[in-house]
Structure formats: structure tokens, C-alpha cells
Protein backbone atom coordinates (compact mmCIF):
# COMPACT_ATOMS: atom_id res chain seq x y z
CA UNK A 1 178.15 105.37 99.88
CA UNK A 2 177.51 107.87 96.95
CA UNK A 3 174.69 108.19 95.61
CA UNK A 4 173.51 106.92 91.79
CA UNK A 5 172.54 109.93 89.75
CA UNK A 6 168.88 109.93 88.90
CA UNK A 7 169.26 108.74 85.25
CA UNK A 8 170.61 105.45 86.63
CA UNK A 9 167.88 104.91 89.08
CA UNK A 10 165.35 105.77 86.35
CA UNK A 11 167.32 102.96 83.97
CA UNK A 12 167.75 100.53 87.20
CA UNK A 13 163.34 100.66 87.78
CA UNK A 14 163.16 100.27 83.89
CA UNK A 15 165.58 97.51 84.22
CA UNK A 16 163.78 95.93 87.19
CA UNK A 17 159.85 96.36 85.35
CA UNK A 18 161.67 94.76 81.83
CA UNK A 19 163.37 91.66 84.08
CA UNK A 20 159.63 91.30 86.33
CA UNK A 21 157.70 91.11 82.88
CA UNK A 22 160.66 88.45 81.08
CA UNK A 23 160.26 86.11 84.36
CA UNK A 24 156.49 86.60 83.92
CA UNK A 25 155.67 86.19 80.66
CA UNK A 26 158.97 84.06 79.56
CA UNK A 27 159.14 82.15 82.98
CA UNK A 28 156.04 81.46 85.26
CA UNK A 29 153.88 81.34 81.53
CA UNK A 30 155.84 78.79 79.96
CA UNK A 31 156.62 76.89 83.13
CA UNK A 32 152.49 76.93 83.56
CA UNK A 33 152.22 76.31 80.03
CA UNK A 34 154.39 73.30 80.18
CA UNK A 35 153.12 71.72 83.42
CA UNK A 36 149.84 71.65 81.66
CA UNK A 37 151.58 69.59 78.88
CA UNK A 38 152.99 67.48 81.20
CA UNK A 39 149.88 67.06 83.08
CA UNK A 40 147.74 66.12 80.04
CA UNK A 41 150.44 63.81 78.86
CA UNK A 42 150.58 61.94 82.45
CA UNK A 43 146.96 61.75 83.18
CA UNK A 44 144.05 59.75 81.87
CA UNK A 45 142.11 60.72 79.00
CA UNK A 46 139.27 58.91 77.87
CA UNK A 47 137.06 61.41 76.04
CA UNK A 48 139.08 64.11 76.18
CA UNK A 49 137.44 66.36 78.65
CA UNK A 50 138.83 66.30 81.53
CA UNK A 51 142.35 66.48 79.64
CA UNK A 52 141.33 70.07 78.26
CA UNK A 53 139.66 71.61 81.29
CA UNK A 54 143.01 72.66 83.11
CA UNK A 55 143.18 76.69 84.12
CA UNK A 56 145.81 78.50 84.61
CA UNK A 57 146.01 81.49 87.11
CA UNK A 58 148.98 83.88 87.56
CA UNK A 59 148.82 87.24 89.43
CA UNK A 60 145.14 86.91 89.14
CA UNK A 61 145.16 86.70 85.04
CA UNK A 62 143.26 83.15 83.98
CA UNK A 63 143.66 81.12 81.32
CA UNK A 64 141.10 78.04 80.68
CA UNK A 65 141.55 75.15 78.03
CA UNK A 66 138.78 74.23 75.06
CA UNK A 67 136.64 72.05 78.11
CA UNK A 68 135.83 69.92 75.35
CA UNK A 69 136.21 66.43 74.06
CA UNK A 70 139.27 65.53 72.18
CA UNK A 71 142.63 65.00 72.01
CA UNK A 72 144.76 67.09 74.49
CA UNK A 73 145.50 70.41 73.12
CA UNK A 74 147.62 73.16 75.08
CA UNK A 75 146.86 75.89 77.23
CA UNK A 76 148.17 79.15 76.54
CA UNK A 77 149.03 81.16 79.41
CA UNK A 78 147.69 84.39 80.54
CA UNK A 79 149.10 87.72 78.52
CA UNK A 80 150.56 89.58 81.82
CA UNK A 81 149.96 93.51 81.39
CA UNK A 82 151.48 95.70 83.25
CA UNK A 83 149.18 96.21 86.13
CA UNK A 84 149.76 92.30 86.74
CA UNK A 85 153.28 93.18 86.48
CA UNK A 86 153.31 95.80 89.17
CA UNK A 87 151.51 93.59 91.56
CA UNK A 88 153.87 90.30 90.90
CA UNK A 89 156.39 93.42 91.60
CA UNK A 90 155.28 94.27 94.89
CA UNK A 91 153.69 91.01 96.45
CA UNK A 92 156.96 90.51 98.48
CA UNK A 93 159.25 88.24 96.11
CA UNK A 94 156.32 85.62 95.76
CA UNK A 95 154.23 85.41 92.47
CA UNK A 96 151.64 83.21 92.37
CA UNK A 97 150.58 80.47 89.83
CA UNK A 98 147.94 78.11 89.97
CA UNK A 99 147.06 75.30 88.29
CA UNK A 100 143.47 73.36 88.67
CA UNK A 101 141.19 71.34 86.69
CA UNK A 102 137.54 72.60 85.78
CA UNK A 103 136.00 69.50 84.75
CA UNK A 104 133.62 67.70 87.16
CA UNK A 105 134.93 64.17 87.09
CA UNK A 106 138.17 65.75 88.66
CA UNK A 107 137.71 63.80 91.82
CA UNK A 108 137.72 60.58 89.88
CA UNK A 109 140.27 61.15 87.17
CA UNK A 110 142.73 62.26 89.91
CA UNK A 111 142.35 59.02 92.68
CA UNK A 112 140.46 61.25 94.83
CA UNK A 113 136.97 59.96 94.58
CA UNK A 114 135.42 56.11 94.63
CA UNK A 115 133.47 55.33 91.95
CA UNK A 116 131.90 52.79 89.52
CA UNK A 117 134.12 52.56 86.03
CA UNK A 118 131.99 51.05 83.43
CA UNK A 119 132.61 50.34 79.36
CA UNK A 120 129.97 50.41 77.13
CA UNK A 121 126.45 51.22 77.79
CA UNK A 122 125.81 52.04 81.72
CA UNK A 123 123.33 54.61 82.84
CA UNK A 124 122.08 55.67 79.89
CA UNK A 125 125.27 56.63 78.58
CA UNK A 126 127.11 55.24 75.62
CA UNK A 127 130.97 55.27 77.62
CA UNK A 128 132.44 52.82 74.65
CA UNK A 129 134.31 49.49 74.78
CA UNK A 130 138.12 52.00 74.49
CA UNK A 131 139.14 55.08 74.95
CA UNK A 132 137.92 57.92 72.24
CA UNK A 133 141.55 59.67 71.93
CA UNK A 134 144.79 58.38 70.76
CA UNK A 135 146.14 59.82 73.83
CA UNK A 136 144.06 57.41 76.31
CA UNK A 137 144.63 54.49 73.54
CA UNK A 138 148.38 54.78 73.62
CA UNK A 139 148.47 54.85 77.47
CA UNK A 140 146.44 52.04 77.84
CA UNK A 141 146.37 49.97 80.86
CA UNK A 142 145.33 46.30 81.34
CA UNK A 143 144.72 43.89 84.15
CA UNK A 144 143.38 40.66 83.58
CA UNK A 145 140.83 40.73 86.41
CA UNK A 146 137.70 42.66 86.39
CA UNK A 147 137.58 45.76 88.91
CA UNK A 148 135.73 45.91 92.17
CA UNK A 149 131.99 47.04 92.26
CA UNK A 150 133.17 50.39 93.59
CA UNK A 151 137.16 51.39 93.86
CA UNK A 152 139.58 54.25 92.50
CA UNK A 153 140.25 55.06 88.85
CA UNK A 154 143.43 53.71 88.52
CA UNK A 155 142.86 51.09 91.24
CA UNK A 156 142.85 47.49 88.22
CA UNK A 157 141.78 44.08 89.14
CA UNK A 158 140.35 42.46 92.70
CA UNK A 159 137.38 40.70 90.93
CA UNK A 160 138.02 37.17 89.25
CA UNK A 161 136.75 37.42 85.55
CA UNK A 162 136.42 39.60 83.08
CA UNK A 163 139.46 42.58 83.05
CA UNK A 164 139.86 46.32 83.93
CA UNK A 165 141.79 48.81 82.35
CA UNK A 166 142.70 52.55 82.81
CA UNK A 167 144.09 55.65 81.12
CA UNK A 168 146.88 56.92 83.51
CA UNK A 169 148.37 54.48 86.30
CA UNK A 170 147.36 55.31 89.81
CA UNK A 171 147.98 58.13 91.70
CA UNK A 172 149.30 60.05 89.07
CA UNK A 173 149.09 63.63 90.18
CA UNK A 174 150.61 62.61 93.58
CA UNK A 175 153.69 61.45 91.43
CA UNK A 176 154.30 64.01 88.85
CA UNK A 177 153.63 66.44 91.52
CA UNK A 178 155.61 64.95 94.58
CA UNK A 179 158.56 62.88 92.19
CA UNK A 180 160.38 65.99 91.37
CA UNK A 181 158.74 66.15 87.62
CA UNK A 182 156.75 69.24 88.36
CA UNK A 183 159.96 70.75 89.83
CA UNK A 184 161.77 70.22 87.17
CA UNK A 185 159.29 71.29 84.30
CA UNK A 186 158.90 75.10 86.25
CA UNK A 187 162.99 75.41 87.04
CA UNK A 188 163.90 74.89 84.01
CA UNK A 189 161.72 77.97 82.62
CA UNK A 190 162.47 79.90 85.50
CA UNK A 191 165.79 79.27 84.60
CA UNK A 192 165.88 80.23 81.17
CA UNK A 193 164.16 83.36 81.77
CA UNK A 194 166.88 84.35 84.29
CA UNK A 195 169.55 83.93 81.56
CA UNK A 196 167.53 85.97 79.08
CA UNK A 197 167.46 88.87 82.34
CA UNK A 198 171.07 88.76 83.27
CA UNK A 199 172.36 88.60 79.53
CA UNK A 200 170.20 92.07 78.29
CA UNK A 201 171.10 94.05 81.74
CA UNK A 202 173.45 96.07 82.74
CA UNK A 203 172.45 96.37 86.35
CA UNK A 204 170.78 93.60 86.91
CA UNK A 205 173.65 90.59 87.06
């Protein structure tokens, strides 16, 4: 098999550095971008905070959200350079992106974790008869039967009297990320950035 003259294989590494950073920064970034958009849009949100604590990792770059109350607001991804592009480049075909939450009522928000949910004054805290975001307003869920003294976030009713309501139905991360959703949401990035690679090379096809 001849050989490709060494101006090609200089163009071909260019080529391959070029396509690495497009799939990077057009393809794992958005896809983590827009998993945290789905996430936020999916989950409950009652102040605010745990909606904008989500962090993005990717080739070891991180990215965190406000971790403040308020209404949802997205998470840029991490700007690759190109030492994070060399190491996506050699880590074997497999870059990795992570996606956690930073707040501390994690374990409650996401199903995982019993606990006692309370409206209005309990503990010394002012929690509030609804929701302070528009999100966790418009996603509002009812049940006309008051909760049990100690059960799972999105776990409604089992008590006669009274009612219970919550944010984001139950198990909610097991769904978006087990009922193809999450699938979907990085493909189609990963996708699109494959298009953009194969459409500006001339090696790479």
C-alpha cells in the first residue's frame, strides 16, 4: 500500500485535532448543555436551588450552575482547550461527561432519600404555602390526601385529610434517564456535530 506523502498526514492530524475539538465543543457541550435543560425542566423546583446546582464535567473541565435560588437558568458547558482536546484524543475512543447535582437536598429532590415535606413554617424555616418559581408552580402536583409522616418526595397521599403536592412526579431521574429521553437529547448533538465533521473534511468521511 503506498504511502501518503507527509503533507497529507500533516493535513489528516490537523483534520483529526479540528473534528476531536467540533465533537467536543459542538457535541458532548451542547449535548451536556441540553441534558441540563432537560433535567431542570423535568425535575422539581421549589426554591430554585437545587434546579441551578447541576455541574458539568468533560475531560476533566467543570462547569457549575448559579447554586442559587430562582428560576432555572442554563449551564454553560466547559470551554475545551486543547490540552483537553489531546486527552479526549487519546483516552481510547471514550470521552467522558458527567453530570451531577451539587446541592444538598439531592437525595430528596431525586427519590433517593425519606424525608418529612412540610409547607409553611416547620423548623424554623419559612418553606411557604407554593412553590417560589414559576417553574415548580406550572408543574404542580396535587393529591387530595395528606402525605405520610415520613415518605419520598414525589411519593403524594396515604394519610386521610388534608392534601400533598409535589414539583416533579416520582422517580423522575430514573425516567428521563432510563426512558430513552437522555439518549435522545446527547444523539442528537452528537449527531449534528458529526455532520458539521464530515461536511468541512476532506479525509475524514
Amino acid at each position: 500500500m503506498p504511502r501518503k506523502p507527509k503533507n497529507q498526514l500533516l493535513q489528516l492530524d490537523k483534520e483529526i485535532t479540528r473534528a476531536t475539538a467540533t465533537i467536543l465543543n459542538d457535541g458532548i457541550v451542547i449535548a451536556s448543555e441540553n441534558t441540563v435543560k432537560d433535567l431542570q425542566q423535568v425535575g422539581p423546583s421549589w426554591t430554585g436551588l437545587y434546579s441551578n446546582s447541576w455541574q458539568i464535567e468533560i475531560a476533566g473541565q467543570k462547569a457549575t450552575g448559579t447554586r442559587r435560588r430562582g428560576e432555572p437558568k442554563s449551564v454553560k458547558g466547559p470551554k475545551l482547550n486543547v490540552k483537553a482536546i489531546r486527552k479526549a484524543r487519546s483516552s481510547k475512543d471514550t470521552i467522558q461527561m458527567q453530570i451531577r447535582n451539587l446541592a444538598r437536598s439531592k437525595g430528596y429532590a431525586q427519590d433517593e432519600r425519606l424525608g418529612r415535606f412540610r409547607r409553611g413554617k416547620a423548623g424554623g424555616k419559612n418553606i411557604g404555602d407554593q412553590p417560589l418559581t414559576k417553574k415548580g408552580q406550572n408543574s404542580l402536583l396535587f393529591e387530595s390526601q395528606g402525605r405520610l409522616k415520613e415518605d419520598i418526595r414525589g411519593s403524594l397521599g396515604g394519610r386521610s385529610g388534608g392534601f400533598s403536592s409535589a414539583t416533579a412526579e416520582l422517580d423522575w431521574l430514573d425516567k428521563y434517564r432510563d426512558g430513552g429521553l437522555l439518549d435522545t437529547t446527547v444523539r442528537l448533538a452528537i449527531d449534528k456535530s458529526m455532520r458539521k465533521v464530515k461536511s468541512k473534511s476532506k479525509f475524514l468521511k
